[in-house]
C-alpha atoms as a PDB file:
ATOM      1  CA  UNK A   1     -21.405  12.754 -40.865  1.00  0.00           C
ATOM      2  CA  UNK A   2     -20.123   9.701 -42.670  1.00  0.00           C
ATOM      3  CA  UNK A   3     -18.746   6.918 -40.399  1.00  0.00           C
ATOM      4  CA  UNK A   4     -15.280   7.221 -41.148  1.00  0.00           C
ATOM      5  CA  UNK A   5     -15.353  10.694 -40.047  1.00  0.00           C
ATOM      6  CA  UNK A   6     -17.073   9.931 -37.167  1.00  0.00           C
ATOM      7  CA  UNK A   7     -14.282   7.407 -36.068  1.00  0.00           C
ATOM      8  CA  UNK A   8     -11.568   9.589 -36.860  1.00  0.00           C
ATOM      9  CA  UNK A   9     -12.676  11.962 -34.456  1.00  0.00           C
ATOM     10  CA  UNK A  10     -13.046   9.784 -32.276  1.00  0.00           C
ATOM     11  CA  UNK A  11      -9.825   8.715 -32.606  1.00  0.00           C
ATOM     12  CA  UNK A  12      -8.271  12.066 -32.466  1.00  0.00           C
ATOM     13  CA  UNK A  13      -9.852  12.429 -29.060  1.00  0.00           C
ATOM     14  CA  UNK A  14      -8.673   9.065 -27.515  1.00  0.00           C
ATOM     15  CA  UNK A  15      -6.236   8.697 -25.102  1.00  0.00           C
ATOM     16  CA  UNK A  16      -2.874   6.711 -25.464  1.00  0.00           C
ATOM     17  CA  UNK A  17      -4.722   3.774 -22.805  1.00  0.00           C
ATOM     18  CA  UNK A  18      -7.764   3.745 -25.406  1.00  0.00           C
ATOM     19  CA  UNK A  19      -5.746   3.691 -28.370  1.00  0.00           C
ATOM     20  CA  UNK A  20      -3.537   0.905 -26.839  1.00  0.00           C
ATOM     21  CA  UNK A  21      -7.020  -0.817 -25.677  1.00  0.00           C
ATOM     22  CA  UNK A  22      -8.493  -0.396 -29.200  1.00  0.00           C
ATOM     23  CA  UNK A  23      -5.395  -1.938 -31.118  1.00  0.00           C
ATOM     24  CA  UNK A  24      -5.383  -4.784 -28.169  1.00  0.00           C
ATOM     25  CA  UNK A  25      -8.900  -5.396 -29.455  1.00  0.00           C
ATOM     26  CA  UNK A  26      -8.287  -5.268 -33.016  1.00  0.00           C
ATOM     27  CA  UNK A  27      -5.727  -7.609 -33.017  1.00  0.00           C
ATOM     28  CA  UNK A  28      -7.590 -10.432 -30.905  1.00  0.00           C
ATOM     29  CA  UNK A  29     -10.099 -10.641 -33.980  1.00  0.00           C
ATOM     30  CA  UNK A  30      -7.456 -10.539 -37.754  1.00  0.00           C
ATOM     31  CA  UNK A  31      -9.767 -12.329 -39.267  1.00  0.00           C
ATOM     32  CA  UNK A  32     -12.760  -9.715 -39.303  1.00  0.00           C
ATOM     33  CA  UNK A  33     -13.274  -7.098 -41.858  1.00  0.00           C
ATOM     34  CA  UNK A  34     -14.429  -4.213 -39.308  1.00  0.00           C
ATOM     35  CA  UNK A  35     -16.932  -1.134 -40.582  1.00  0.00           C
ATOM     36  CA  UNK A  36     -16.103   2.094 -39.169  1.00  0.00           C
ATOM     37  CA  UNK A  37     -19.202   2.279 -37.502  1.00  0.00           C
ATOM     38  CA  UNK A  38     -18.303  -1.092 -35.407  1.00  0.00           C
ATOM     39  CA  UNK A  39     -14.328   0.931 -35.259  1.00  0.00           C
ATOM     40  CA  UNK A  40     -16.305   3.377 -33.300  1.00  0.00           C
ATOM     41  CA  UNK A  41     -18.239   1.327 -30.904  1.00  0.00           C
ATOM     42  CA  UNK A  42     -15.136  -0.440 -30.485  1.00  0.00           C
ATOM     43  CA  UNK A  43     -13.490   2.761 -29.588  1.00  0.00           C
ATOM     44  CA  UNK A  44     -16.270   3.560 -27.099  1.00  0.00           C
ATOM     45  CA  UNK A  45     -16.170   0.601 -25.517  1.00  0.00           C
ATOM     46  CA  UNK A  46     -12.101   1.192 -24.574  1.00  0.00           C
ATOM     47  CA  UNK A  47     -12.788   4.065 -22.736  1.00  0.00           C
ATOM     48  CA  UNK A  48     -14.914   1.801 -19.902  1.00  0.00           C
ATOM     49  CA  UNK A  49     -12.897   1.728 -17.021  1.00  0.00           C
ATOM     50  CA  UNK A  50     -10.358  -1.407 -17.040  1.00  0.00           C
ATOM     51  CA  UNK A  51     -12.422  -3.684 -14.804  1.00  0.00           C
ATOM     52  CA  UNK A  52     -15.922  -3.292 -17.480  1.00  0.00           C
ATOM     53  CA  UNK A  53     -13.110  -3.637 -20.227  1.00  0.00           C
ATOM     54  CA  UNK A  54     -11.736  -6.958 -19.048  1.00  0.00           C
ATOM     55  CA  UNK A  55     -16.049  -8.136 -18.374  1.00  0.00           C
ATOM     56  CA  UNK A  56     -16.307  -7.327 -22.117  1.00  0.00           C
ATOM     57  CA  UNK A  57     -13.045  -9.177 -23.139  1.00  0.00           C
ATOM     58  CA  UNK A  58     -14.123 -12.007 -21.330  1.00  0.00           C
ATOM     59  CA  UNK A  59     -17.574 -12.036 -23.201  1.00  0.00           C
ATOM     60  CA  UNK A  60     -16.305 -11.405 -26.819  1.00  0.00           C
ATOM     61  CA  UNK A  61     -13.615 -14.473 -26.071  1.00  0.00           C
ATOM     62  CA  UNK A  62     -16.892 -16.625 -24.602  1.00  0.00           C
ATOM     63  CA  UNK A  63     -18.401 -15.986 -28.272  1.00  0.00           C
ATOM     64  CA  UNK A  64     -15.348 -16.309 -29.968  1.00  0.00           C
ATOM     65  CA  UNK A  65     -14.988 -19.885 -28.663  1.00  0.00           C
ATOM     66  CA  UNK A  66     -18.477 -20.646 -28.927  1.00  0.00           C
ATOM     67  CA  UNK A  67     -17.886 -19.805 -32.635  1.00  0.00           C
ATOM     68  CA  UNK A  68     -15.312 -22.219 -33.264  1.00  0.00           C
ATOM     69  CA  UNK A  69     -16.769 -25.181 -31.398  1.00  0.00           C
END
């Protein structure tokens, strides 16, 4: 199944707090060009429960800073 297939499934599947999660996500990074495979993963990792999704936040902002510095 071709990625974008793959993540649109996904999508249809999500819940409203994983959707919200996702776009949350999305939003914190404009400046990347995301595949659909990393859409997907990105997906997946919104439906960890809130306290593994804030552990996660906290690393991708880490590297994010890192990045800039």
């Amino acid at each position: 199944m071709e990625d974008k297939q793959i993540f649109e499934k996904r999508w249809l599947l999500a819940t409203s707090e994983q959707r919200e999660k996702y776009h949350a996500l999305i939003a914190s990074y404009p400046s990347i060009e995301w595949t659909f495979k990393e859409k997907s993963y990105l997906l997946w990792l919104c439906q960890l429960d809130n306290d593994t999704f804030k552990s996660f936040e906290a690393i991708f902002a880490k590297l994010a800073n890192e990045r800039s510095e």
